[in-house]
PDB file of N, CA and C in Angstrom:
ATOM      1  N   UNK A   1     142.153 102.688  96.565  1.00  0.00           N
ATOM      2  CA  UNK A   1     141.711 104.065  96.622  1.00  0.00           C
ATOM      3  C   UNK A   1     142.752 104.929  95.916  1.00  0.00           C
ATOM      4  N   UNK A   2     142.105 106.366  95.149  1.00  0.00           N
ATOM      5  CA  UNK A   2     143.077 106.554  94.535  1.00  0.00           C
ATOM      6  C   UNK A   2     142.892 107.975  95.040  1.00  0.00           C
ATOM      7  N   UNK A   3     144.178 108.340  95.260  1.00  0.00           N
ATOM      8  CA  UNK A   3     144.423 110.293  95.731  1.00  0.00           C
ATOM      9  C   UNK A   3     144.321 111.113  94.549  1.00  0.00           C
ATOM     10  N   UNK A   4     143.285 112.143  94.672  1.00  0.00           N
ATOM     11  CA  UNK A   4     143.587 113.153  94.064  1.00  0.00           C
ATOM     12  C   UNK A   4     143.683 114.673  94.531  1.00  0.00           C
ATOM     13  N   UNK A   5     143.734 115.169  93.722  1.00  0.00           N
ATOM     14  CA  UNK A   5     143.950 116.827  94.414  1.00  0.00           C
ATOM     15  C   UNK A   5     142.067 117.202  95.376  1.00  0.00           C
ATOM     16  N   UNK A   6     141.691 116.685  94.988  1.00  0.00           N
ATOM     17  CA  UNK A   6     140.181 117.125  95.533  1.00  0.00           C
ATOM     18  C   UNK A   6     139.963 115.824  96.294  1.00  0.00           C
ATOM     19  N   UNK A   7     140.472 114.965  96.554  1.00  0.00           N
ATOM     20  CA  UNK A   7     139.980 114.153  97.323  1.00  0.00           C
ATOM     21  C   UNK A   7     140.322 112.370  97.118  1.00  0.00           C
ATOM     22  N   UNK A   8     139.813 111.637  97.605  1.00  0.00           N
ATOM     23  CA  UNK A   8     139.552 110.297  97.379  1.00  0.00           C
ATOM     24  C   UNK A   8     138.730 109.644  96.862  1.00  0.00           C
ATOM     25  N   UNK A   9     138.691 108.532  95.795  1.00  0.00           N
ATOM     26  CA  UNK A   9     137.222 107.693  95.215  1.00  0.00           C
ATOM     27  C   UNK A   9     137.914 106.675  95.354  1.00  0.00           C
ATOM     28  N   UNK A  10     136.428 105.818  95.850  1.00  0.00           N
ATOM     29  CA  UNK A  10     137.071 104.714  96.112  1.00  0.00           C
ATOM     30  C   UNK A  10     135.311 103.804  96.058  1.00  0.00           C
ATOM     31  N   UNK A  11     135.250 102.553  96.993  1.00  0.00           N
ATOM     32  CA  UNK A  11     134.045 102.059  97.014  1.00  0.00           C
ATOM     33  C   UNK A  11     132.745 103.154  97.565  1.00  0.00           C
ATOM     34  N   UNK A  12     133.621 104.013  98.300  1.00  0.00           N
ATOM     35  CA  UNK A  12     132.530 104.605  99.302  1.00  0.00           C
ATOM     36  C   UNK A  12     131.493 105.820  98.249  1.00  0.00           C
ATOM     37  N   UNK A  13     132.271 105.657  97.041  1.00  0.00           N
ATOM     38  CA  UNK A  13     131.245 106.990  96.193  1.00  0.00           C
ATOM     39  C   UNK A  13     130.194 105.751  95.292  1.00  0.00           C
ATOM     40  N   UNK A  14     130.413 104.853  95.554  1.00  0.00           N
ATOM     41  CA  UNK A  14     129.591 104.266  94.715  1.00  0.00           C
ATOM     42  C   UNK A  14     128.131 103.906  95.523  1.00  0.00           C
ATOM     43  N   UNK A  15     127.001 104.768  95.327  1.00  0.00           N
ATOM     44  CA  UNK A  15     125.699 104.669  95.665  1.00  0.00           C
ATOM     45  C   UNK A  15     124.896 103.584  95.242  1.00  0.00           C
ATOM     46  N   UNK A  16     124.360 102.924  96.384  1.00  0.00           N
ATOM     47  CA  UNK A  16     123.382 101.965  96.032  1.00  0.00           C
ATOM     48  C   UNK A  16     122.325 102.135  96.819  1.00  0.00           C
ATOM     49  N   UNK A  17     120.545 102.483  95.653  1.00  0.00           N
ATOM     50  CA  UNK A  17     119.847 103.131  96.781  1.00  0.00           C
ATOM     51  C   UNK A  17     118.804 101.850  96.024  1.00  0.00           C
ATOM     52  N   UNK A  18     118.043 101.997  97.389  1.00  0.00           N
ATOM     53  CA  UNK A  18     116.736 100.770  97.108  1.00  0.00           C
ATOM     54  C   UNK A  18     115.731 101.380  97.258  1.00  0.00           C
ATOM     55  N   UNK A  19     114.604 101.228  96.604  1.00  0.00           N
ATOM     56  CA  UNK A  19     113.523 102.003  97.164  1.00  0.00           C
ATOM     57  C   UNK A  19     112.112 100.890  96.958  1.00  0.00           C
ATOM     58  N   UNK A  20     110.765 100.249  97.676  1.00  0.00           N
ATOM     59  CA  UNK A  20     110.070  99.986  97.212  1.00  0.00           C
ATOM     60  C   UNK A  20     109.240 100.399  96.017  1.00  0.00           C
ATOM     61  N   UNK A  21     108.853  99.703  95.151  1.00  0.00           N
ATOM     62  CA  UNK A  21     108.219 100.470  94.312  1.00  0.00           C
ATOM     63  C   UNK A  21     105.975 100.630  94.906  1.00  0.00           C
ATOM     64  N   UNK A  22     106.094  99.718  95.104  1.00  0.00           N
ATOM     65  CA  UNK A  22     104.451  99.915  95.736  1.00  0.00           C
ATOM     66  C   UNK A  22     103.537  98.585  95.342  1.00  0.00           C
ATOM     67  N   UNK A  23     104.590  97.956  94.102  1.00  0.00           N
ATOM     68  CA  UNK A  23     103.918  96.957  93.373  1.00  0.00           C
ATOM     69  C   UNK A  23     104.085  95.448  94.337  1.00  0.00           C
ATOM     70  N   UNK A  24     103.014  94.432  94.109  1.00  0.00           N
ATOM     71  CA  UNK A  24     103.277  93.284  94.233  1.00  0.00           C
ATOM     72  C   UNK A  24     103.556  92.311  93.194  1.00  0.00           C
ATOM     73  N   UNK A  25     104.846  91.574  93.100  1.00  0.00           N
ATOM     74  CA  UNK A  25     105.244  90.404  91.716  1.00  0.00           C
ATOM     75  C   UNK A  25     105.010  89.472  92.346  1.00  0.00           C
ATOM     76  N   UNK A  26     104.085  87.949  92.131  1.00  0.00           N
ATOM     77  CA  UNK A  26     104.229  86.894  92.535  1.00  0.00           C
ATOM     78  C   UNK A  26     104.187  86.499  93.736  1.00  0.00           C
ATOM     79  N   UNK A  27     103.209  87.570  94.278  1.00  0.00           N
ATOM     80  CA  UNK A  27     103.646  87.381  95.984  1.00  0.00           C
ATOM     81  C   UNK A  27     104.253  88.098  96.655  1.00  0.00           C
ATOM     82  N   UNK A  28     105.549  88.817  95.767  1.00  0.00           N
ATOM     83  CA  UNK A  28     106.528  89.262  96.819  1.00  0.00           C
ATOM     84  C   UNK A  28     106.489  91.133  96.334  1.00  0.00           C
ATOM     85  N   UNK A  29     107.617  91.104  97.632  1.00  0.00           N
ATOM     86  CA  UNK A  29     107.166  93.299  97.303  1.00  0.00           C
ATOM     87  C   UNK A  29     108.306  93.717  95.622  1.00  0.00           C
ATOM     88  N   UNK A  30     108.051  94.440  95.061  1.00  0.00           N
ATOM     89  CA  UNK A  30     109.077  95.051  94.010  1.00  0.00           C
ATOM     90  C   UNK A  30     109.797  96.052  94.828  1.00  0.00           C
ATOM     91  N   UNK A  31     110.969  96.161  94.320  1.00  0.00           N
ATOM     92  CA  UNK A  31     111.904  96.927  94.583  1.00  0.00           C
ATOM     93  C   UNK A  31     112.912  97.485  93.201  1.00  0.00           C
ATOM     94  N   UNK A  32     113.055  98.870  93.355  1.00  0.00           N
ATOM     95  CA  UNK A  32     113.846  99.456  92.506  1.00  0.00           C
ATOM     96  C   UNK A  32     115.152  99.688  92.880  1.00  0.00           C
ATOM     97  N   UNK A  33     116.290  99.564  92.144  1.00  0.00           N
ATOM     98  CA  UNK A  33     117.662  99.475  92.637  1.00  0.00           C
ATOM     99  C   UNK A  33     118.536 100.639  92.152  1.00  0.00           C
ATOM    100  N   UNK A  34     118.709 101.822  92.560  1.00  0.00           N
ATOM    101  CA  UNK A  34     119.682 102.911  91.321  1.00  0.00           C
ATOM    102  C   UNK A  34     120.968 102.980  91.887  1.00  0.00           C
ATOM    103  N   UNK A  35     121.581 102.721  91.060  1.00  0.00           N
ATOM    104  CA  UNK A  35     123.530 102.439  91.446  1.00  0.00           C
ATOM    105  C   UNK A  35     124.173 103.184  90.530  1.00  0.00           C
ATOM    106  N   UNK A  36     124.674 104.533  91.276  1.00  0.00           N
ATOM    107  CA  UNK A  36     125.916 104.888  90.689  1.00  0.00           C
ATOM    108  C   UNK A  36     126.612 105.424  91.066  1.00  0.00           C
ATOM    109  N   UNK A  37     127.683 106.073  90.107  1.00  0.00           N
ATOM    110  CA  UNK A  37     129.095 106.682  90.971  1.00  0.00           C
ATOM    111  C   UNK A  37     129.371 107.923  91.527  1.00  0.00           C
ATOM    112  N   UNK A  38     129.266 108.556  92.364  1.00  0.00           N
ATOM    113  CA  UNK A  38     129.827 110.033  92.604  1.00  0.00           C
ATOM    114  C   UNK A  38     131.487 110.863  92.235  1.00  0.00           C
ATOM    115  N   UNK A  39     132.183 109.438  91.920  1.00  0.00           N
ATOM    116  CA  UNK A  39     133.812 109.599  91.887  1.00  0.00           C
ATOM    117  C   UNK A  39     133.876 110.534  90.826  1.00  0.00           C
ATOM    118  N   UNK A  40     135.145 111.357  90.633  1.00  0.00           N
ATOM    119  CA  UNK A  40     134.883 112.455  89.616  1.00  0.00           C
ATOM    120  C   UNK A  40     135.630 111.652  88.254  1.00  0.00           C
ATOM    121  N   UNK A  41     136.352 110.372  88.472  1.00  0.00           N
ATOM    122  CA  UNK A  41     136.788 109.535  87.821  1.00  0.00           C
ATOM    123  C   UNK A  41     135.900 108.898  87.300  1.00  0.00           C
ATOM    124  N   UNK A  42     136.406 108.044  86.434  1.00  0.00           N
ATOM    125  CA  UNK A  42     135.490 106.823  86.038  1.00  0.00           C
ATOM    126  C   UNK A  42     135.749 105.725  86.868  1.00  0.00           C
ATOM    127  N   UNK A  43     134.071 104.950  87.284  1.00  0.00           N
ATOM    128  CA  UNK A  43     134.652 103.957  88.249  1.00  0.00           C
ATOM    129  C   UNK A  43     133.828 102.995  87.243  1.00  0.00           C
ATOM    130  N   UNK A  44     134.421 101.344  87.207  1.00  0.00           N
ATOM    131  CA  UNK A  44     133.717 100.847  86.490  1.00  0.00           C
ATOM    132  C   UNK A  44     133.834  99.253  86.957  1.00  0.00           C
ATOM    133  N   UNK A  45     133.627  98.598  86.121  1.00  0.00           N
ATOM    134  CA  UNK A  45     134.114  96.764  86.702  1.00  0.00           C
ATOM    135  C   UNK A  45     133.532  96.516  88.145  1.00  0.00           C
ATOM    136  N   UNK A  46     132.275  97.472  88.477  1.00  0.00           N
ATOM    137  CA  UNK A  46     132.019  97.060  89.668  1.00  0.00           C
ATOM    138  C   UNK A  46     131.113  95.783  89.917  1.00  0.00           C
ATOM    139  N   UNK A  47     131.537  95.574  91.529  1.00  0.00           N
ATOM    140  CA  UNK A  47     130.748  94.461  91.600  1.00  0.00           C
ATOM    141  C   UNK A  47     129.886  94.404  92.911  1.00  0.00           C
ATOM    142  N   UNK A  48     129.061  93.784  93.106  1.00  0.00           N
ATOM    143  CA  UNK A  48     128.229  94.111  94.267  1.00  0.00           C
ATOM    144  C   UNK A  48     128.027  92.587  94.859  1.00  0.00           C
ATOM    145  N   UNK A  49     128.462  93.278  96.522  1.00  0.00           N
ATOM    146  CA  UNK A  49     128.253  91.687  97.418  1.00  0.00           C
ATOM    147  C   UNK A  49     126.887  90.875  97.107  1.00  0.00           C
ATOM    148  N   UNK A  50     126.695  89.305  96.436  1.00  0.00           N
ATOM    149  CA  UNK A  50     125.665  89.056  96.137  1.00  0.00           C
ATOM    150  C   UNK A  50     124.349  88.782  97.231  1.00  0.00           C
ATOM    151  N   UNK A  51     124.897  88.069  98.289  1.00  0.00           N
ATOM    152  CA  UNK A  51     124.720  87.878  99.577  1.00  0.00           C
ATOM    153  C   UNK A  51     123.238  87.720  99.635  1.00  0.00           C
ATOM    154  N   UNK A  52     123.360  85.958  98.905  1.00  0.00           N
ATOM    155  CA  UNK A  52     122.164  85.316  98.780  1.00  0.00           C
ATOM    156  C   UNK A  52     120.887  85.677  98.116  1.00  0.00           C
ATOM    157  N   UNK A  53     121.090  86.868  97.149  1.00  0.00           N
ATOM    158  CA  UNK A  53     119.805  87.945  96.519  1.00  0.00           C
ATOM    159  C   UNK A  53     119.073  86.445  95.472  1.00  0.00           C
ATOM    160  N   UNK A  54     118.203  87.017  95.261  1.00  0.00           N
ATOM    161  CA  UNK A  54     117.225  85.825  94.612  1.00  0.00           C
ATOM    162  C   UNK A  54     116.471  87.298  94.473  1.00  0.00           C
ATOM    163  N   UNK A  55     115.307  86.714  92.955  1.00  0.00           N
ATOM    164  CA  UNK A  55     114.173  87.805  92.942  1.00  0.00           C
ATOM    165  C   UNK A  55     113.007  86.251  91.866  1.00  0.00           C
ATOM    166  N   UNK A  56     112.011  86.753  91.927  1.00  0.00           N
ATOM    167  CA  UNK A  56     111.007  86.236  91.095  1.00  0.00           C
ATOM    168  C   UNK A  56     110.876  86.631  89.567  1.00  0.00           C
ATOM    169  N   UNK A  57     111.434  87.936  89.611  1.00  0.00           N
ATOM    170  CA  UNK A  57     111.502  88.273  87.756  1.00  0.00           C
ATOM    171  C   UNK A  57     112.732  88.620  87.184  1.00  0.00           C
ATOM    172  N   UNK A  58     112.604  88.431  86.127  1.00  0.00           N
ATOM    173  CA  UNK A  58     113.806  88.902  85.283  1.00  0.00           C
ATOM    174  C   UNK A  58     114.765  89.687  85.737  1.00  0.00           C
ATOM    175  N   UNK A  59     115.739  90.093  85.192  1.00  0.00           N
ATOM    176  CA  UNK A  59     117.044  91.340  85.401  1.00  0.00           C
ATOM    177  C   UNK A  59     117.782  91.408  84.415  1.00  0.00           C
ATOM    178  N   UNK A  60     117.428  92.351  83.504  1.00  0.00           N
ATOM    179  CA  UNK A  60     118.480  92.098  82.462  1.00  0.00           C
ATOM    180  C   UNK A  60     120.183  92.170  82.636  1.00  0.00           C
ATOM    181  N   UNK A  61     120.578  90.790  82.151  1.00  0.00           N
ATOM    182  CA  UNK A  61     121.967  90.663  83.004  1.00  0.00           C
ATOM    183  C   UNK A  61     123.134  91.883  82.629  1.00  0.00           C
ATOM    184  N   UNK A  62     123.049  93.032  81.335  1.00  0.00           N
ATOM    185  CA  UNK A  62     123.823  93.778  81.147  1.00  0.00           C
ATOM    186  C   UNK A  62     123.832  94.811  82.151  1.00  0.00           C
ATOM    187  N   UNK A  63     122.284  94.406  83.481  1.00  0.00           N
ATOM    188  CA  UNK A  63     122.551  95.557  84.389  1.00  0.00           C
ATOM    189  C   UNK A  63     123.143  95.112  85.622  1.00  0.00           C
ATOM    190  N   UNK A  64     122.422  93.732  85.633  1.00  0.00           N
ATOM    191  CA  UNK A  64     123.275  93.102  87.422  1.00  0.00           C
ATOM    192  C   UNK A  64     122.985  91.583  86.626  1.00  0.00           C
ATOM    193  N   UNK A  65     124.232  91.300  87.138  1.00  0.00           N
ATOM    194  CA  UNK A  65     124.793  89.848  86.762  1.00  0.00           C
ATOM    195  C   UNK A  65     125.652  88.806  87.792  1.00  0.00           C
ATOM    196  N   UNK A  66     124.592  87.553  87.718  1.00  0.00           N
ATOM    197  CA  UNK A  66     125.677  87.037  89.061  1.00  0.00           C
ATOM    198  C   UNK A  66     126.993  86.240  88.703  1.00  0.00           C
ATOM    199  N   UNK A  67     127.926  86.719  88.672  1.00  0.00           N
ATOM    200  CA  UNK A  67     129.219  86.047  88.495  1.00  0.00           C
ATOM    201  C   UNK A  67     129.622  84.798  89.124  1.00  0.00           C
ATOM    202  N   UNK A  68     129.192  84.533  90.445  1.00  0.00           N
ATOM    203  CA  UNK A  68     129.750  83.791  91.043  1.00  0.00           C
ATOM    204  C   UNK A  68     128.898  83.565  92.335  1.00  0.00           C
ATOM    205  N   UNK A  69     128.894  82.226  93.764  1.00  0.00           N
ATOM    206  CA  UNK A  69     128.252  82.647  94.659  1.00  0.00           C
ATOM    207  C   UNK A  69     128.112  83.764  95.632  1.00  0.00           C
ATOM    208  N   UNK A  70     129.053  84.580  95.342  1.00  0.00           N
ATOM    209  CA  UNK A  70     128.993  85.600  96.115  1.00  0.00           C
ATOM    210  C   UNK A  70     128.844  87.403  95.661  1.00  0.00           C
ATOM    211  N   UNK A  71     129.496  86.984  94.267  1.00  0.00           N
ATOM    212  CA  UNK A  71     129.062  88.397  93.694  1.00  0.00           C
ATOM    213  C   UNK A  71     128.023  88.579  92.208  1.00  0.00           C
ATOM    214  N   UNK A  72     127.739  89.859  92.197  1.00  0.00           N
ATOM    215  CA  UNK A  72     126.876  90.245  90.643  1.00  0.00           C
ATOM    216  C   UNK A  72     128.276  90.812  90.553  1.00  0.00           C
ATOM    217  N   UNK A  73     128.131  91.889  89.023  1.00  0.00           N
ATOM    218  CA  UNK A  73     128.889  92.454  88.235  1.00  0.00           C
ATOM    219  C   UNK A  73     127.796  93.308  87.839  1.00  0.00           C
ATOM    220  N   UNK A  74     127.893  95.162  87.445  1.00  0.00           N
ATOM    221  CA  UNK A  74     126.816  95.728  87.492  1.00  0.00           C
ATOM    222  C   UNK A  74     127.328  96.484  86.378  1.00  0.00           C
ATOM    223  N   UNK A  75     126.111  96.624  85.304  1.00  0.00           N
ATOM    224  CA  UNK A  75     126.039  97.671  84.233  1.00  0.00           C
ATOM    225  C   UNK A  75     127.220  97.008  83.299  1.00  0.00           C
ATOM    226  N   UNK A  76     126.825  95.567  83.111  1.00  0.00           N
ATOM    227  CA  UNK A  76     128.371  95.018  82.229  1.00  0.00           C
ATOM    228  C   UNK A  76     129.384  94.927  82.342  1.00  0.00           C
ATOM    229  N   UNK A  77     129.689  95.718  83.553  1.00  0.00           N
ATOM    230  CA  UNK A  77     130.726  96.470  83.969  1.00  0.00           C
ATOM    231  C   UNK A  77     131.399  96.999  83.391  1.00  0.00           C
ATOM    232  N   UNK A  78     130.573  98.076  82.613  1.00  0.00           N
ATOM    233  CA  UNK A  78     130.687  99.304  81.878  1.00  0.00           C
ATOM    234  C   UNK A  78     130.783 100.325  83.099  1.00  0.00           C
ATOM    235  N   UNK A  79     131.116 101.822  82.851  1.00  0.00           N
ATOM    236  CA  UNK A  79     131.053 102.713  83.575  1.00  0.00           C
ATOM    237  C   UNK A  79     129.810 102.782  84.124  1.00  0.00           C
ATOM    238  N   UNK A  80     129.285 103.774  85.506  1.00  0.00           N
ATOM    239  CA  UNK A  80     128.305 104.166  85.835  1.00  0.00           C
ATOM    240  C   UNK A  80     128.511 105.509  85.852  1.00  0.00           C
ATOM    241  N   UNK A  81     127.704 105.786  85.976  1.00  0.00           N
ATOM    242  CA  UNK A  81     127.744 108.040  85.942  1.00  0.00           C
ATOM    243  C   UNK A  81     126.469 108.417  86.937  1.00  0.00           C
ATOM    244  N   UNK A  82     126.408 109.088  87.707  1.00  0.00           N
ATOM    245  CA  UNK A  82     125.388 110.248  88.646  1.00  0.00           C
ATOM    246  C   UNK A  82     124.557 110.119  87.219  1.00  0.00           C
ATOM    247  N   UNK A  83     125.002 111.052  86.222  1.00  0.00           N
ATOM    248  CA  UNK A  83     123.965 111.029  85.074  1.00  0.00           C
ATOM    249  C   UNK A  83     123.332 110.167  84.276  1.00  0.00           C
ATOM    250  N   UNK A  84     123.669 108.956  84.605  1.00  0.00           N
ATOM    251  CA  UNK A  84     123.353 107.813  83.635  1.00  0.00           C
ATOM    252  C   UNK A  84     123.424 107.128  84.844  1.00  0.00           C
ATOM    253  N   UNK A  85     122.703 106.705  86.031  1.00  0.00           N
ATOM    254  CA  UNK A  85     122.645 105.708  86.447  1.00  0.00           C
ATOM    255  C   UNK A  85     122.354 103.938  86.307  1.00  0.00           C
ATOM    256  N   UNK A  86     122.877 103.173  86.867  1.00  0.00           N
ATOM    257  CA  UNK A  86     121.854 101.660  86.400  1.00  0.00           C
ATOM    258  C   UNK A  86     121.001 101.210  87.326  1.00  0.00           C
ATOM    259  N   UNK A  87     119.967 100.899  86.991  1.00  0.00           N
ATOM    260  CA  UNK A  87     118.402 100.554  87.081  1.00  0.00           C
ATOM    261  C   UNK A  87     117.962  99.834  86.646  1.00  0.00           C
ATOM    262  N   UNK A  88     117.779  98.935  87.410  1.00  0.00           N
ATOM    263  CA  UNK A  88     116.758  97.702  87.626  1.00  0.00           C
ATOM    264  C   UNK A  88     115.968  97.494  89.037  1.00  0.00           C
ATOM    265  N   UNK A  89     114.942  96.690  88.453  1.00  0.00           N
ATOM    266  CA  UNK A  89     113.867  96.293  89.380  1.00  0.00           C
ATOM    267  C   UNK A  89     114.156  94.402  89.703  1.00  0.00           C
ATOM    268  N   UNK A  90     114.009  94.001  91.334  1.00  0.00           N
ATOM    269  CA  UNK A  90     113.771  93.381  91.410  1.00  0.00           C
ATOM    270  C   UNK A  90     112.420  92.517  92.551  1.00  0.00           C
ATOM    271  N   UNK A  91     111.784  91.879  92.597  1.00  0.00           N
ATOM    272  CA  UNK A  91     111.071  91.535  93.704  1.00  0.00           C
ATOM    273  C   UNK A  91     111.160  90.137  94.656  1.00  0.00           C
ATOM    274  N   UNK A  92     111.499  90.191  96.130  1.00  0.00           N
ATOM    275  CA  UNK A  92     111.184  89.152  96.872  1.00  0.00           C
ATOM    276  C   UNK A  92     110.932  89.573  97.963  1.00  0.00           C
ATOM    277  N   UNK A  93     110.734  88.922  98.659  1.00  0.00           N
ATOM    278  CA  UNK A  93     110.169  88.762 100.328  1.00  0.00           C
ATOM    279  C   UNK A  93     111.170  89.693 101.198  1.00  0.00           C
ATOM    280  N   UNK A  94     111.988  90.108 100.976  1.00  0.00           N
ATOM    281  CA  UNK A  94     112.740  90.867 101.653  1.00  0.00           C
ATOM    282  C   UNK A  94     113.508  91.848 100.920  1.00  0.00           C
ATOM    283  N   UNK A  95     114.424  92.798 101.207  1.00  0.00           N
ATOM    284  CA  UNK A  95     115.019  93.768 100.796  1.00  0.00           C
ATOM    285  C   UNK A  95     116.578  93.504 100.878  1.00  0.00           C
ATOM    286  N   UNK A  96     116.983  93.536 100.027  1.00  0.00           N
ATOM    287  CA  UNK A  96     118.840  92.814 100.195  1.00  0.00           C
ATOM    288  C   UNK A  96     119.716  93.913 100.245  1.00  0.00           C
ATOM    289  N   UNK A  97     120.585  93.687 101.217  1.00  0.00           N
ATOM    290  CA  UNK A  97     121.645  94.903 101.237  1.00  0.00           C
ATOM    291  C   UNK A  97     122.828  94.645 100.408  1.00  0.00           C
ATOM    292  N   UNK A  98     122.959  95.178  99.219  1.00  0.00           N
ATOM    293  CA  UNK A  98     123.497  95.093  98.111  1.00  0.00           C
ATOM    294  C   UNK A  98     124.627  96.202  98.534  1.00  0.00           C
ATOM    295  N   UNK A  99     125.999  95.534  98.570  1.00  0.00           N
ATOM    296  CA  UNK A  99     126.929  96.449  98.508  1.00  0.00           C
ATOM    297  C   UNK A  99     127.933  96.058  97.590  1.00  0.00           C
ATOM    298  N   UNK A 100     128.784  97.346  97.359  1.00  0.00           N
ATOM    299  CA  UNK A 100     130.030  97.625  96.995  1.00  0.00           C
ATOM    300  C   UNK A 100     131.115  96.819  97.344  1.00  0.00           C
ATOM    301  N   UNK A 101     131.826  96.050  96.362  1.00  0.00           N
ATOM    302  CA  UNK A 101     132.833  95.383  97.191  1.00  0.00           C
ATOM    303  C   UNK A 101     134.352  94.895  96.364  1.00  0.00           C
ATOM    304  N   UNK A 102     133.973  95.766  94.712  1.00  0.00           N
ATOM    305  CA  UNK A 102     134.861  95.947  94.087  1.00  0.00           C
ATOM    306  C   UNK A 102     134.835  96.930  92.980  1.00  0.00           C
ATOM    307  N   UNK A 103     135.819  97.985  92.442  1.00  0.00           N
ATOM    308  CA  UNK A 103     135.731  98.234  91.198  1.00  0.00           C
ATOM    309  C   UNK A 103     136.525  98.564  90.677  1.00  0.00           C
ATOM    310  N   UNK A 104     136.732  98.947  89.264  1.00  0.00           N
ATOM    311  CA  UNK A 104     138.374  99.570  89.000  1.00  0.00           C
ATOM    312  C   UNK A 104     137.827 100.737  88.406  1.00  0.00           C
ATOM    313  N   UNK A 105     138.751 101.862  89.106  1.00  0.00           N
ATOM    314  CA  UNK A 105     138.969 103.457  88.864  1.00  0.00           C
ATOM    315  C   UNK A 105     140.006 104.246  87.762  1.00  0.00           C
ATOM    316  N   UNK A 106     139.613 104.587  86.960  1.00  0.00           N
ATOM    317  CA  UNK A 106     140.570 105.532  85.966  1.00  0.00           C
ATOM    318  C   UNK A 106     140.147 106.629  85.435  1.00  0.00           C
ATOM    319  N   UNK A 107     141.329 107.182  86.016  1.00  0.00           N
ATOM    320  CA  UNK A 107     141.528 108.846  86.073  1.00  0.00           C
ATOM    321  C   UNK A 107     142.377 108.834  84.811  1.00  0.00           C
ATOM    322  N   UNK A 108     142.661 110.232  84.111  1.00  0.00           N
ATOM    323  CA  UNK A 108     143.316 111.370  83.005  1.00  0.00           C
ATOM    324  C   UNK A 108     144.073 111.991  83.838  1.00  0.00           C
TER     325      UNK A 108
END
């Protein structure tokens, strides 16, 4: 976490919202995923707990990528921005709680 005059950024500004979309893929429900940062910094290299996610369609990996058994890597791990969020869709049988669980922060 890093101090600044206005405050702290850290994992906790990084938003991860799920929303159904309404559609059915293959059986299973779709879901839309929008992830990004509130930090007034740049937060970037993030990565999100993978915690067993599976989907039936595609993901283009420059937006969520699984690194390893336990984590993705999100948006290339390029920056994210409030204004430029990353977005993707995925669909299965359940709804995965996709969290925050690394990133690196740099401030000016």
């Amino acid at each position: 976490m890093i101090k600044l005059a206005l405050g702290y950024c850290g994992l906790s500004d990084i938003e991860v919202e799920h929303k159904s979309t309404g559609e059915i893929v293959k059986g299973k429900t779709a879901y839309e995923v929008v992830i990004n940062s509130t930090c007034i910094c740049i937060q970037y290299n993030i990565h999100i707990d993978f915690n067993e996610f599976n989907t039936v369609v595609s993901i283009d990996p420059t937006k969520f990528r699984k690194i390893d058994d336990y984590q993705c890597s999100v948006n290339n791990e390029d920056p994210v921005f409030t204004e430029a969020p990353n977005v993707f869709k995925y669909a299965w049988a359940i709804m995965f709680d996709l969290n925050p669980i690394y990133s690196t922060i740099a401030c000016s």
